[in-house]
N, C-alpha and C. Protein backbone atom coordinates (compact mmCIF):
# COMPACT_ATOMS: atom_id res chain seq x y z
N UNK A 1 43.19 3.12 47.00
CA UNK A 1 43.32 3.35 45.55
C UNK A 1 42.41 2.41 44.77
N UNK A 2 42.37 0.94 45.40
CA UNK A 2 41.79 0.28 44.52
C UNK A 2 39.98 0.45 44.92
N UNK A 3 39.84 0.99 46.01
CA UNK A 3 38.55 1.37 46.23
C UNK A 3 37.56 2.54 45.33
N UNK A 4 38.66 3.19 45.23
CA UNK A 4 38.19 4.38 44.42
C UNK A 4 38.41 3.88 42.78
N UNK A 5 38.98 3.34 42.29
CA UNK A 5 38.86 2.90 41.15
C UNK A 5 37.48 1.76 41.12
N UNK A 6 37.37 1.50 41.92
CA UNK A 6 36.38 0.48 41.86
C UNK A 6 34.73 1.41 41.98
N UNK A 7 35.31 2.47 42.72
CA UNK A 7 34.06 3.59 42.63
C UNK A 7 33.87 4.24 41.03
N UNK A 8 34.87 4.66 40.67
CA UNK A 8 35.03 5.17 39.04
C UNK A 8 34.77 4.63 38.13
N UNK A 9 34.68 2.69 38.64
CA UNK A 9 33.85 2.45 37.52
C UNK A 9 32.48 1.81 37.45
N UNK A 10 32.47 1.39 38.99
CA UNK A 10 30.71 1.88 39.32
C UNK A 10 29.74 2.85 38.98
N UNK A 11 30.49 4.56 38.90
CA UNK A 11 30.01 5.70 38.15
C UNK A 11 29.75 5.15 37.13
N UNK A 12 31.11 5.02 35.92
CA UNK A 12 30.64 5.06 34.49
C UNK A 12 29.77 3.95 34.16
N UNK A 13 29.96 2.78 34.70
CA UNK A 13 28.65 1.57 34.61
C UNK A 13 27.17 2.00 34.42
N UNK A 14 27.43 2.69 35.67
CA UNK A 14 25.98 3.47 35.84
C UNK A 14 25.85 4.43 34.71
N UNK A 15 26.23 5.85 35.06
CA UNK A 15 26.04 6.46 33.81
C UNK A 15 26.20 5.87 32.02
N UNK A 16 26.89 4.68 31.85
CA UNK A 16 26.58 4.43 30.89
C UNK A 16 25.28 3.63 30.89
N UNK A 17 24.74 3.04 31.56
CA UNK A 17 22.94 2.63 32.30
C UNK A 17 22.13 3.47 32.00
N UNK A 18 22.54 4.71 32.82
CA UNK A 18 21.15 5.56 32.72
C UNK A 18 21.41 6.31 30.90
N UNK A 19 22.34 6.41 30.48
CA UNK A 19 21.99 7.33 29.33
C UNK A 19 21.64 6.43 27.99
N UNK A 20 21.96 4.68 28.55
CA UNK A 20 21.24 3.83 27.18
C UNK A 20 19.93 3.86 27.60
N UNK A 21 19.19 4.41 28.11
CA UNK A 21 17.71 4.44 28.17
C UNK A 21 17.30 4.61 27.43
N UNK A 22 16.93 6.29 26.49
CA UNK A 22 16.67 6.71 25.61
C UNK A 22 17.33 6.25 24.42
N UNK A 23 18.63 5.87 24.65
CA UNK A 23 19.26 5.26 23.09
C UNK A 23 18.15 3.95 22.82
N UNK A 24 18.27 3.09 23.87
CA UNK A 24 17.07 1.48 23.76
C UNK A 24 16.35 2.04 23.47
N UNK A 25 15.47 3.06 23.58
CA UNK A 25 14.19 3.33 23.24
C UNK A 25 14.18 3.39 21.69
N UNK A 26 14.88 4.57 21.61
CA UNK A 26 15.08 4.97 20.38
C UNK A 26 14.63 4.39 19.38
N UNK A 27 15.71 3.06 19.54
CA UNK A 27 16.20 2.21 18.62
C UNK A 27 15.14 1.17 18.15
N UNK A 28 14.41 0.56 19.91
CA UNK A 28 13.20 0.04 19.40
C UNK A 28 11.88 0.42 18.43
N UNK A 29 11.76 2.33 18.75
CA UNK A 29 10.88 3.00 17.91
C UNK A 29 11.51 2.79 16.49
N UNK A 30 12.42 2.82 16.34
CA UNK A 30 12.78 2.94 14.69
C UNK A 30 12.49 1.79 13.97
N UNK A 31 13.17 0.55 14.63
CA UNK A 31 12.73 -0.42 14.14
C UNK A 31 11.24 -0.61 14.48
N UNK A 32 10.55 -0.48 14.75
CA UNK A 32 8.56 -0.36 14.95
C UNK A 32 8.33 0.44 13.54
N UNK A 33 8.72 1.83 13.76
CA UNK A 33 8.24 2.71 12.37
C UNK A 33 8.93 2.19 11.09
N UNK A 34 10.09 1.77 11.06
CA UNK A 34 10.63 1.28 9.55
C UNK A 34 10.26 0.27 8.88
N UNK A 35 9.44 -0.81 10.11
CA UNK A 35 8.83 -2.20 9.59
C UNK A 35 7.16 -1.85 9.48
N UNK A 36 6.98 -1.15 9.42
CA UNK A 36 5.36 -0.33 9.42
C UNK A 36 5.88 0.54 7.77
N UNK A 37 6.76 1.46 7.66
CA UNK A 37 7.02 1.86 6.30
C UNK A 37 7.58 0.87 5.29
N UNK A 38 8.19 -0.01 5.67
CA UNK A 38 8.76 -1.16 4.75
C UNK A 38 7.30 -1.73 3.93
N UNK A 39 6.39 -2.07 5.20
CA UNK A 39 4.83 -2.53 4.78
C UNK A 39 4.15 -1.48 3.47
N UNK A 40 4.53 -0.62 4.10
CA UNK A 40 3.71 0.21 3.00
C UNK A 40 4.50 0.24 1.95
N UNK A 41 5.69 0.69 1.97
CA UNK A 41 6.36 0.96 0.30
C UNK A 41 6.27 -0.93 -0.27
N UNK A 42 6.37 -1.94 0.25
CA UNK A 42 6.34 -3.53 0.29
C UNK A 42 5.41 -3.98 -0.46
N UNK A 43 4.58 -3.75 0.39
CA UNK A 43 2.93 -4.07 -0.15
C UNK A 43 1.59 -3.14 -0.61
N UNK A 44 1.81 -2.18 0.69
CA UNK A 44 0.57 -1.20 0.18
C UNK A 44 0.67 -0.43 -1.26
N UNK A 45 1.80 0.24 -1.62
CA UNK A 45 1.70 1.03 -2.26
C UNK A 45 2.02 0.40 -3.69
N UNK A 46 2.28 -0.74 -3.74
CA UNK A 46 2.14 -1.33 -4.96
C UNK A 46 0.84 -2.07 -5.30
N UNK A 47 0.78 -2.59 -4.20
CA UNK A 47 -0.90 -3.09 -4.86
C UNK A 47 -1.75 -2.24 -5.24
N UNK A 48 -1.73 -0.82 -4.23
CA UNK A 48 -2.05 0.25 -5.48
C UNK A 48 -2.37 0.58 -6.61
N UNK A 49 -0.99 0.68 -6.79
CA UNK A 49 -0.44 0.96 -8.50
C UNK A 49 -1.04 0.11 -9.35
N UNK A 50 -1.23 -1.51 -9.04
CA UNK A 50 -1.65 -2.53 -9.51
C UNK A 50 -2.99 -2.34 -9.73
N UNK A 51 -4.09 -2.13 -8.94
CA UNK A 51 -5.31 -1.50 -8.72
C UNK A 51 -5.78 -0.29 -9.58
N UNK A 52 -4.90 0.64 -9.87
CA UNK A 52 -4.81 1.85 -10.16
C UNK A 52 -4.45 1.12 -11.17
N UNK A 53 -3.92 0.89 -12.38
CA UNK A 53 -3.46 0.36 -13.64
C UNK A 53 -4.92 -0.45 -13.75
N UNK A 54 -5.41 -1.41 -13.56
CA UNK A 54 -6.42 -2.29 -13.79
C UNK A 54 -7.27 -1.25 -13.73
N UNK A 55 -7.86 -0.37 -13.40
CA UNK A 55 -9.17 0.42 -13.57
C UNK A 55 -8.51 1.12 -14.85
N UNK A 56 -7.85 1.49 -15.08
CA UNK A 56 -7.03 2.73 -16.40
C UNK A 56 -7.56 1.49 -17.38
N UNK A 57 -6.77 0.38 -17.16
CA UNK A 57 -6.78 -0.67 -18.56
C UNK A 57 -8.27 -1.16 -18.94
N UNK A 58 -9.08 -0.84 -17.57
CA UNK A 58 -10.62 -1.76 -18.00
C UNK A 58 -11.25 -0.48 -18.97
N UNK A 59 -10.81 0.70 -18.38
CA UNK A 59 -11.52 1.52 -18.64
C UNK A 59 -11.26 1.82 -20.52
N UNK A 60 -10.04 1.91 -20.51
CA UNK A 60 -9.47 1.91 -22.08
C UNK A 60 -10.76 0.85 -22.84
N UNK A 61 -10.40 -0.26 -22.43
CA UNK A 61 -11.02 -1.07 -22.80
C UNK A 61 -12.92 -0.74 -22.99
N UNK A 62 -13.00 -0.45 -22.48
CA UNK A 62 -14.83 -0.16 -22.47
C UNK A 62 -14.96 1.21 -23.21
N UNK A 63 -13.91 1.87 -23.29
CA UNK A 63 -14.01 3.12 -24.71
C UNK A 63 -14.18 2.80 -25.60
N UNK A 64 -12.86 1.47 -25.67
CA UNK A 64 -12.73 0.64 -27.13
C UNK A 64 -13.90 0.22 -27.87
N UNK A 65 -14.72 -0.36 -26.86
CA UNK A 65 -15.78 -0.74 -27.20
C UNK A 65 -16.79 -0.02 -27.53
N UNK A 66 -16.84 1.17 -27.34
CA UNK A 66 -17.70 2.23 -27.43
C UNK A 66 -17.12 2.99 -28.80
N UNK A 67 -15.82 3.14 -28.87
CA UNK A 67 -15.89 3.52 -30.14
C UNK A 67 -15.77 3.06 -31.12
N UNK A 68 -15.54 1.42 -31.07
CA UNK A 68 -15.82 0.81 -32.32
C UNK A 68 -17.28 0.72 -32.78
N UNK A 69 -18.26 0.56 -31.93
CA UNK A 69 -19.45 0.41 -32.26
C UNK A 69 -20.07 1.85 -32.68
N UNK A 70 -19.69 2.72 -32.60
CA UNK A 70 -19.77 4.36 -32.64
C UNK A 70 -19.32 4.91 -33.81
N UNK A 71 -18.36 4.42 -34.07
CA UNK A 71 -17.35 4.83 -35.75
C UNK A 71 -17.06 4.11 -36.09
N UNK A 72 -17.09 2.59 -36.29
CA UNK A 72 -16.77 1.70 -37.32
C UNK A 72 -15.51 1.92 -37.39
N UNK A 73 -14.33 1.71 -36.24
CA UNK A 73 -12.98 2.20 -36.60
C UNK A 73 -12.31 1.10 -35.68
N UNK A 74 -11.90 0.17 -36.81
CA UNK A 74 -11.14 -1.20 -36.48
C UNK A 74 -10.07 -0.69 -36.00
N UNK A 75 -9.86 0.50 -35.32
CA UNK A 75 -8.77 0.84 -34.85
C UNK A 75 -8.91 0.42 -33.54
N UNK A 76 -10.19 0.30 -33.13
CA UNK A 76 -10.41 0.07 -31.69
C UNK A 76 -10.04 -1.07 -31.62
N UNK A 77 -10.68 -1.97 -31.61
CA UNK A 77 -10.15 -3.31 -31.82
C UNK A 77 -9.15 -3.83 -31.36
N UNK A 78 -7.83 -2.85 -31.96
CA UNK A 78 -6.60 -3.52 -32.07
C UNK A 78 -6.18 -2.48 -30.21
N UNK A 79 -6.50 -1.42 -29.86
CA UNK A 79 -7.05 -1.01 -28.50
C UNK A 79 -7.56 -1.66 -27.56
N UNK A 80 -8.18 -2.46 -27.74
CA UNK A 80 -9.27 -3.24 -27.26
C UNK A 80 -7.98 -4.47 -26.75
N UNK A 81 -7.70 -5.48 -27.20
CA UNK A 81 -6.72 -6.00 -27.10
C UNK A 81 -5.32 -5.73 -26.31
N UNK A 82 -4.67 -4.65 -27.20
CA UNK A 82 -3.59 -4.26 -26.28
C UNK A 82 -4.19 -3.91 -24.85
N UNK A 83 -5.34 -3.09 -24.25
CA UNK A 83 -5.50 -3.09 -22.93
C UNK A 83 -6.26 -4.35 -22.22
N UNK A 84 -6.64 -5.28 -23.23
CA UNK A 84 -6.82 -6.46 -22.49
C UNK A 84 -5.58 -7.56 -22.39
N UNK A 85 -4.53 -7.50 -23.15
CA UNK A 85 -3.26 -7.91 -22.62
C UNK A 85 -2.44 -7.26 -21.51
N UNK A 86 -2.61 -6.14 -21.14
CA UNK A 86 -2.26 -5.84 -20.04
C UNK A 86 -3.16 -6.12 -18.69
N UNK A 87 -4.06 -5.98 -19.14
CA UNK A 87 -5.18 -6.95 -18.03
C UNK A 87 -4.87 -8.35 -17.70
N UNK A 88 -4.36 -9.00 -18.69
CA UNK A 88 -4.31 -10.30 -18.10
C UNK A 88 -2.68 -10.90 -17.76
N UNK A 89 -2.14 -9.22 -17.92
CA UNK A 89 -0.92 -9.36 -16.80
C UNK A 89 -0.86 -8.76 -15.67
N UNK A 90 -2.00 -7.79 -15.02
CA UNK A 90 -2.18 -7.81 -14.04
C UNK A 90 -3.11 -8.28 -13.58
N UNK A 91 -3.84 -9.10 -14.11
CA UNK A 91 -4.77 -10.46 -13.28
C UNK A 91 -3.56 -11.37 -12.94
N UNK A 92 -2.74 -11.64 -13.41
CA UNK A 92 -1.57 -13.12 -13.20
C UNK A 92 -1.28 -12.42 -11.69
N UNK A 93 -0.21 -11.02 -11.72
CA UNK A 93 0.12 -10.63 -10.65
C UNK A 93 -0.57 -10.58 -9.54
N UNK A 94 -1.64 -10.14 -9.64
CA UNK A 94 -2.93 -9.75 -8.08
C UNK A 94 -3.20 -11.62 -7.89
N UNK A 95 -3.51 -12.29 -8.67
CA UNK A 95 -4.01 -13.90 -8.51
C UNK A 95 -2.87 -14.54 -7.59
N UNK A 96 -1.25 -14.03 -8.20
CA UNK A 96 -0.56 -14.85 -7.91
C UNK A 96 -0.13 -14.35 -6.22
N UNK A 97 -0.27 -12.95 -5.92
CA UNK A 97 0.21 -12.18 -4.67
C UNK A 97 -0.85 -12.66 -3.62
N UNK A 98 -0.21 -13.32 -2.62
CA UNK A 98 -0.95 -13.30 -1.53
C UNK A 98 -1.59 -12.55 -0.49
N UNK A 99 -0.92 -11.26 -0.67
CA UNK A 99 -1.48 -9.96 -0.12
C UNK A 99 -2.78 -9.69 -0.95
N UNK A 100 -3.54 -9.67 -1.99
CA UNK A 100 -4.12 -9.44 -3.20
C UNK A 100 -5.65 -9.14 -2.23
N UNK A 101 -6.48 -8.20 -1.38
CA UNK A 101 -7.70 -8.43 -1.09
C UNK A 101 -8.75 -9.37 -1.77
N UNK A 102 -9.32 -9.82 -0.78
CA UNK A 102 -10.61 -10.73 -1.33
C UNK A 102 -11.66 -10.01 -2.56
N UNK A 103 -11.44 -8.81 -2.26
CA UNK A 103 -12.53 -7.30 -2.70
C UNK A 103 -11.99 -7.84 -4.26
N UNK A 104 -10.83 -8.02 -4.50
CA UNK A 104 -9.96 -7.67 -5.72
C UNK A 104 -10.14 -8.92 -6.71
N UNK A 105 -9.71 -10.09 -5.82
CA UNK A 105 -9.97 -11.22 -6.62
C UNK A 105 -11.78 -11.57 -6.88
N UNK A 106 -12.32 -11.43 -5.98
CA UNK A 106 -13.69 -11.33 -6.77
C UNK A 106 -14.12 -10.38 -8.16
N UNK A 107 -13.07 -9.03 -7.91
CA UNK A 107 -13.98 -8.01 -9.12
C UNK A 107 -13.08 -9.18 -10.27
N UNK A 108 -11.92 -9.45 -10.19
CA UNK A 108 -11.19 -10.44 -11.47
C UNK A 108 -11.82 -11.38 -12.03
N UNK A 109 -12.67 -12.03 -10.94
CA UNK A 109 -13.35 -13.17 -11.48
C UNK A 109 -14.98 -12.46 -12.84
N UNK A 110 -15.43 -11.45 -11.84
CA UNK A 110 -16.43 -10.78 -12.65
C UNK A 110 -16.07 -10.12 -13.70
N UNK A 111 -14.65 -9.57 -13.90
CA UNK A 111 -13.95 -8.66 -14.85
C UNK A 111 -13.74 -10.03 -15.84
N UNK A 112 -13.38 -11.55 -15.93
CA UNK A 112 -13.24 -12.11 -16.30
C UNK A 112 -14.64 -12.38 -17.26
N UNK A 113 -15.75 -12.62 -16.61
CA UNK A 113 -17.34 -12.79 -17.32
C UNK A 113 -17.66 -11.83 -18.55
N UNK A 114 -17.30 -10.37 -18.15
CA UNK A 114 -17.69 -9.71 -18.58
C UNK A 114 -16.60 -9.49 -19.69
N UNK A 115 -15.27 -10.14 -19.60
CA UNK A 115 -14.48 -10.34 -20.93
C UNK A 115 -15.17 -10.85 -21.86
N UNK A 116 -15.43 -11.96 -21.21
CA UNK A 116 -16.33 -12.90 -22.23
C UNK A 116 -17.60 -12.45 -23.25
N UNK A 117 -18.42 -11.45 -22.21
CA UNK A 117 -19.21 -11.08 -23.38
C UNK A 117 -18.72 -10.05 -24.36
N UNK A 118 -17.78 -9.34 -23.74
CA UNK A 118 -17.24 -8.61 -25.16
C UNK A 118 -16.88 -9.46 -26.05
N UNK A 119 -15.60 -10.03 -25.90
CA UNK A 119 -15.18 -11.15 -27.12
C UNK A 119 -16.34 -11.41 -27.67
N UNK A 120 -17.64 -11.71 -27.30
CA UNK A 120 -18.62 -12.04 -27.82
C UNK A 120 -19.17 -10.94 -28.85
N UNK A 121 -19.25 -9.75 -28.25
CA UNK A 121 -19.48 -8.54 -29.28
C UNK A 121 -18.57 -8.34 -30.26
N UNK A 122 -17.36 -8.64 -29.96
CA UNK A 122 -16.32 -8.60 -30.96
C UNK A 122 -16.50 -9.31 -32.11
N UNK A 123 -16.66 -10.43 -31.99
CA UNK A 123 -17.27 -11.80 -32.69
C UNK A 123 -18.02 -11.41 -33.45
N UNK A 124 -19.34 -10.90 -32.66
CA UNK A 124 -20.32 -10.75 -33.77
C UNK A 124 -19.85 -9.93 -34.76
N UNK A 125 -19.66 -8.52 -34.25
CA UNK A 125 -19.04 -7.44 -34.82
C UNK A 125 -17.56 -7.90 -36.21
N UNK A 126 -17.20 -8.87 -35.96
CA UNK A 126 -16.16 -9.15 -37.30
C UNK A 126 -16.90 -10.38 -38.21
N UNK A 127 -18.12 -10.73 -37.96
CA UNK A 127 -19.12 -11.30 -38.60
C UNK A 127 -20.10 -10.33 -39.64
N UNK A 128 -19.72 -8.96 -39.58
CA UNK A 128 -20.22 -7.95 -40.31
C UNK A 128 -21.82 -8.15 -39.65
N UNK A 129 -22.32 -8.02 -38.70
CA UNK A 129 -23.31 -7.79 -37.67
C UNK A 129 -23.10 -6.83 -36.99
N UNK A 130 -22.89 -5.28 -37.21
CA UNK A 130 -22.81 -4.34 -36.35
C UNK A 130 -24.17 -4.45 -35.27
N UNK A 131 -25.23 -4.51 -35.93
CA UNK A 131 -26.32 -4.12 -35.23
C UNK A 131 -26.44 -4.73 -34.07
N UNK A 132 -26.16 -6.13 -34.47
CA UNK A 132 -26.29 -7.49 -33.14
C UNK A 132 -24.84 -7.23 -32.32
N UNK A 133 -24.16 -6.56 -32.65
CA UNK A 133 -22.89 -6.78 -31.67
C UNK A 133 -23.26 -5.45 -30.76
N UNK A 134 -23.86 -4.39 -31.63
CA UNK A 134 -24.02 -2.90 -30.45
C UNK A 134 -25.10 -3.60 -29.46
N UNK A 135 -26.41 -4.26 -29.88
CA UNK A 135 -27.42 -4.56 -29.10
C UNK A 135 -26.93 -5.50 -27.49
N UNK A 136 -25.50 -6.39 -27.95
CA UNK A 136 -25.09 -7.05 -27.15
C UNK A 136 -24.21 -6.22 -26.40
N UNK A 137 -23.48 -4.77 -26.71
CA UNK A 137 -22.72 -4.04 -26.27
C UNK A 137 -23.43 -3.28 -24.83
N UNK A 138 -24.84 -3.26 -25.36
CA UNK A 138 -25.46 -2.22 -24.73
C UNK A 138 -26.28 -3.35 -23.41
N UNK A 139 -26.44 -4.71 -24.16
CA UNK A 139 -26.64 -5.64 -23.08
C UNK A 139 -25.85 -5.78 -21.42
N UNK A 140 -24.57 -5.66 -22.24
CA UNK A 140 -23.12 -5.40 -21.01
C UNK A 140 -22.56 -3.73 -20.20
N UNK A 141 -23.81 -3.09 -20.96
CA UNK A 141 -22.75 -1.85 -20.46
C UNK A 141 -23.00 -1.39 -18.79
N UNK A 142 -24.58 -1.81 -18.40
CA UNK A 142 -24.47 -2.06 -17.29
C UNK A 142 -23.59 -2.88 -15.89
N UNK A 143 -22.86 -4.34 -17.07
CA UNK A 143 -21.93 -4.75 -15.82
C UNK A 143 -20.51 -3.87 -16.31
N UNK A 144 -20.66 -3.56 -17.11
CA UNK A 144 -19.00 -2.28 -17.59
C UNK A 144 -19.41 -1.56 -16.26
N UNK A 145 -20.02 -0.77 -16.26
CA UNK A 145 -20.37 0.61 -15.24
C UNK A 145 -20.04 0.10 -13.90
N UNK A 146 -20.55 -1.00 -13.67
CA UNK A 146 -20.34 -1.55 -12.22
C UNK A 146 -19.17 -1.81 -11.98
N UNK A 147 -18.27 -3.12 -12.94
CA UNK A 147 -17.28 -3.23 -12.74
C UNK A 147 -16.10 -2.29 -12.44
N UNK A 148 -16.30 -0.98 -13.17
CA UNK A 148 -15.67 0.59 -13.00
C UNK A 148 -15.97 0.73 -11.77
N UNK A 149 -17.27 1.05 -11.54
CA UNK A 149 -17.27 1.35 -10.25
C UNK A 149 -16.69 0.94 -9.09
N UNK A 150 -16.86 -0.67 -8.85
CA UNK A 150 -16.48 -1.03 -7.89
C UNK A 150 -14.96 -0.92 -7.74
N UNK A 151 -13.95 -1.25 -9.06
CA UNK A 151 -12.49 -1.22 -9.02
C UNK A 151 -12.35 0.54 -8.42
N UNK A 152 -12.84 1.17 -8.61
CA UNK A 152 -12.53 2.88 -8.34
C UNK A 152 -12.80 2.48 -6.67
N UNK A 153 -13.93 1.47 -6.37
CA UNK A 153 -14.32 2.01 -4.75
C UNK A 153 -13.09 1.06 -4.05
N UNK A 154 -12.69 0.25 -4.67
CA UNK A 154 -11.35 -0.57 -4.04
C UNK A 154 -10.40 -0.07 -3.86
N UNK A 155 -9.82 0.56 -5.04
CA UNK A 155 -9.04 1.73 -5.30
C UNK A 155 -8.78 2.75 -4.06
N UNK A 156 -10.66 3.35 -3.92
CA UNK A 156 -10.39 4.54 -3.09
C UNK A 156 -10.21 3.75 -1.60
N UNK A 157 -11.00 2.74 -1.27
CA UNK A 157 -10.49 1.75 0.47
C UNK A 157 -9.15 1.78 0.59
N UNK A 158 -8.02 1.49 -0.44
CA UNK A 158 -6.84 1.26 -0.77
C UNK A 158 -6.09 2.53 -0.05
N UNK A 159 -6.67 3.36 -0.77
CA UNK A 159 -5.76 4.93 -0.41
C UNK A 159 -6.11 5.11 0.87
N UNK A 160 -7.72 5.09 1.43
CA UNK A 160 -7.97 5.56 2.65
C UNK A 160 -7.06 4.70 3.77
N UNK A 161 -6.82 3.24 3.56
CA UNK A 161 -6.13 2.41 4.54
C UNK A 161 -4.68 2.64 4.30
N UNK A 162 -3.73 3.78 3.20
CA UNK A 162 -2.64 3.55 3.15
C UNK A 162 -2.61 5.26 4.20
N UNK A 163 -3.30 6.14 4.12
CA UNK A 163 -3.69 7.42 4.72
C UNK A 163 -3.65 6.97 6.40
N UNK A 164 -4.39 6.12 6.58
CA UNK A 164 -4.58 5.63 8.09
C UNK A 164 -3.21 5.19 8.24
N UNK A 165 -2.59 4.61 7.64
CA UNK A 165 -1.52 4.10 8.22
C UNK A 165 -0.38 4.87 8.32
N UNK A 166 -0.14 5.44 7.64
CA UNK A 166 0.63 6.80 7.55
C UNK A 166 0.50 7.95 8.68
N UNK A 167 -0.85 8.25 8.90
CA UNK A 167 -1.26 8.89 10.19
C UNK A 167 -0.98 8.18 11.53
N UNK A 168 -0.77 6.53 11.02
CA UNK A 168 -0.55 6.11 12.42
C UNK A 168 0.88 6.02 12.80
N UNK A 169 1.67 6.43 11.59
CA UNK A 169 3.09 6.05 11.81
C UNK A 169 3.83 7.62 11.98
N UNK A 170 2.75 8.42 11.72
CA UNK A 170 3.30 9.61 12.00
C UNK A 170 3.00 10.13 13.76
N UNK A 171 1.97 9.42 13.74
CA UNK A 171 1.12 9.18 15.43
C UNK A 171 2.22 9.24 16.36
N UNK A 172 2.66 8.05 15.68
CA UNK A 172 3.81 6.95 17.11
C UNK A 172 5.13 7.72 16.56
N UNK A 173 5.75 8.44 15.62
CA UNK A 173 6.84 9.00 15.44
C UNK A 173 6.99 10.15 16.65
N UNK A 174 5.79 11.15 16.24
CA UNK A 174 5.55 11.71 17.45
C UNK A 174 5.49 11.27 18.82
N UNK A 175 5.15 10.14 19.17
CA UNK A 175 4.40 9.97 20.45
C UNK A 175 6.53 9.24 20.98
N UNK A 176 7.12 8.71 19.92
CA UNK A 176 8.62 8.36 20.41
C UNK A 176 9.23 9.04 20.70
N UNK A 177 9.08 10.79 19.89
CA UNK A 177 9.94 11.10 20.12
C UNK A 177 9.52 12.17 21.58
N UNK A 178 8.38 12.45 21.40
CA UNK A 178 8.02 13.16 22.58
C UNK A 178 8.70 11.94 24.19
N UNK A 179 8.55 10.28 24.15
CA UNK A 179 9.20 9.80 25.45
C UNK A 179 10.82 10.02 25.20
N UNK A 180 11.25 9.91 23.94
CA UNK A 180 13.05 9.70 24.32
C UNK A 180 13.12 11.26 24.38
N UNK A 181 12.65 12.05 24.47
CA UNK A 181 13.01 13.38 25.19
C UNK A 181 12.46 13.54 26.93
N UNK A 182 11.46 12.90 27.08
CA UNK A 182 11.79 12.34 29.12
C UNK A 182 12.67 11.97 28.97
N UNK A 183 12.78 10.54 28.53
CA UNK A 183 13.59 9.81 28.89
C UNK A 183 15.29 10.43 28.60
N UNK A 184 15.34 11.34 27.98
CA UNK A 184 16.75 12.02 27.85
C UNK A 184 16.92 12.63 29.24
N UNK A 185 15.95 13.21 29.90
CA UNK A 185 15.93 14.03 30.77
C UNK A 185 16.14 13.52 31.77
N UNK A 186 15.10 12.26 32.22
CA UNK A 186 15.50 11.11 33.02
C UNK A 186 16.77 10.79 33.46
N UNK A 187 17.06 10.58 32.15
CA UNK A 187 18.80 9.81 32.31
C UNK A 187 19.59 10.80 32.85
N UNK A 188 19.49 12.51 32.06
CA UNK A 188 20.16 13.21 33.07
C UNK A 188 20.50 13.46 34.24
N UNK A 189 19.25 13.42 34.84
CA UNK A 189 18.95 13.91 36.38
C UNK A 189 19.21 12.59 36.61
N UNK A 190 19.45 11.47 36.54
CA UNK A 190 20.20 10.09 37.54
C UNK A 190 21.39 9.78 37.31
N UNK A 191 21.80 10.37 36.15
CA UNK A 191 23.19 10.71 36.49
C UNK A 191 23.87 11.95 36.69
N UNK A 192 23.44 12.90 37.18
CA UNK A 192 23.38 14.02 37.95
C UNK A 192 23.65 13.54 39.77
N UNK A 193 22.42 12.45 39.88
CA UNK A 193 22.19 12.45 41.25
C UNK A 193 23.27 11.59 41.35
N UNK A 194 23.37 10.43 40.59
CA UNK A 194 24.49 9.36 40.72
C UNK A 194 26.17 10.21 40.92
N UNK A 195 26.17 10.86 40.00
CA UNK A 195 27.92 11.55 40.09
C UNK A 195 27.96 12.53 41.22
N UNK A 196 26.50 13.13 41.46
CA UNK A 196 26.75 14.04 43.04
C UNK A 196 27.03 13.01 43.95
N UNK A 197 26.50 11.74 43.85
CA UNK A 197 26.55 10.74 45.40
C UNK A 197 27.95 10.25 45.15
N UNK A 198 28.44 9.90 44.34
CA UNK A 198 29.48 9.40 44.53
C UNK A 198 30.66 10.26 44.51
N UNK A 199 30.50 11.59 44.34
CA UNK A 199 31.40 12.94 44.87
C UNK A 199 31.38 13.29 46.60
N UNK A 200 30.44 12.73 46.80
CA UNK A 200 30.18 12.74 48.49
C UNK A 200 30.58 11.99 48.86
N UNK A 201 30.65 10.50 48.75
CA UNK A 201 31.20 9.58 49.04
C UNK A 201 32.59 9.36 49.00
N UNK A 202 33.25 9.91 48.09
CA UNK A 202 34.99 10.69 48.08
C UNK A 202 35.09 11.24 49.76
């Protein structure tokens, strides 16, 4: 009696063995893919947004400038400002985040220069010097264009590396679940073979 109980729970030992296979697996894939999506909703996809806001706000900003010197409409101005106060709350954020690319804090430092010469056009421009403030407008509009540019090409690296990663987490979702379905199968057939041997062994 006590032999065979001692067999019955040698079985379930086992069979509970072979069928945590695929559960361990499982479990390790999830935690792999959830700390890979944590990353992205964490970090990637806000620095983003952050990225994505700073090109909107520079860009406001370099209209501003274009249409004050264009229509004489001190409306810009006060445009001009409000999207450069939001600029220099998402310069604090990207400066202060340690995730922040190198790509990013350099365009800040140049986005910073090229503040400067506006204020400078501004200046002139509330000195009743239209002429000298457009001549200086048109001095800068070449680093405007660039600075656009490059924040858009950061922007687009941004998306392409959040795309890759996504593809890679959809990669390995697949590639888990395709083993914990062996490994389901696995576990079957050894405890298949296990409960036939120890039915013989009765």
């Amino acid at each position: 009696m006590n032999q065979l109980w001692r067999q019955r729970i040698s079985l379930i030992l086992l069979i509970s063995l072979f069928a945590s296979i695929p559960l361990v697996y499982a479990l390790t894939g999830y935690r792999t893919i959830s700390k890979m999506t944590d990353e992205m909703h964490v970090h990637d996809i806000p620095m983003i947004k952050l990225v994505d806001q700073l090109v909107e706000y520079n860009r406001d900003r370099a209209n501003a400038v274009r249409g004050l010197l264009l229509y004489k409409d001190d409306r810009y101005i006060e445009q001009y400002y409000f999207a450069t106060s939001k600029v220099h709350e998402l310069r604090h954020l990207l400066n202060a985040s340690k995730d922040t690319p190198g790509t990013v804090k350099d365009l800040l430092s140049r986005n910073n220069a090229w503040e400067r010469e506006i204020e400078t056009v501004f200046t002139v421009y509330e000195t009743k010097n239209p002429e000298k403030a457009t001549k200086l407008a048109q001095q800068s509009t070449q680093t405007t264009q660039t600075i656009l540019e490059d924040l858009s090409q950061v922007k687009d690296q941004l998306y392409l590396e959040l795309d890759q990663e996504l593809e890679a987490t959809t990669t390995l979702t697949t590639s888990y679940k395709r083993m914990c379905f062996n490994l389901s199968v696995l576990a079957f057939l050894l405890i298949s073979v296990t409960t036939t041997f120890f039915h013989r062994v009765k």
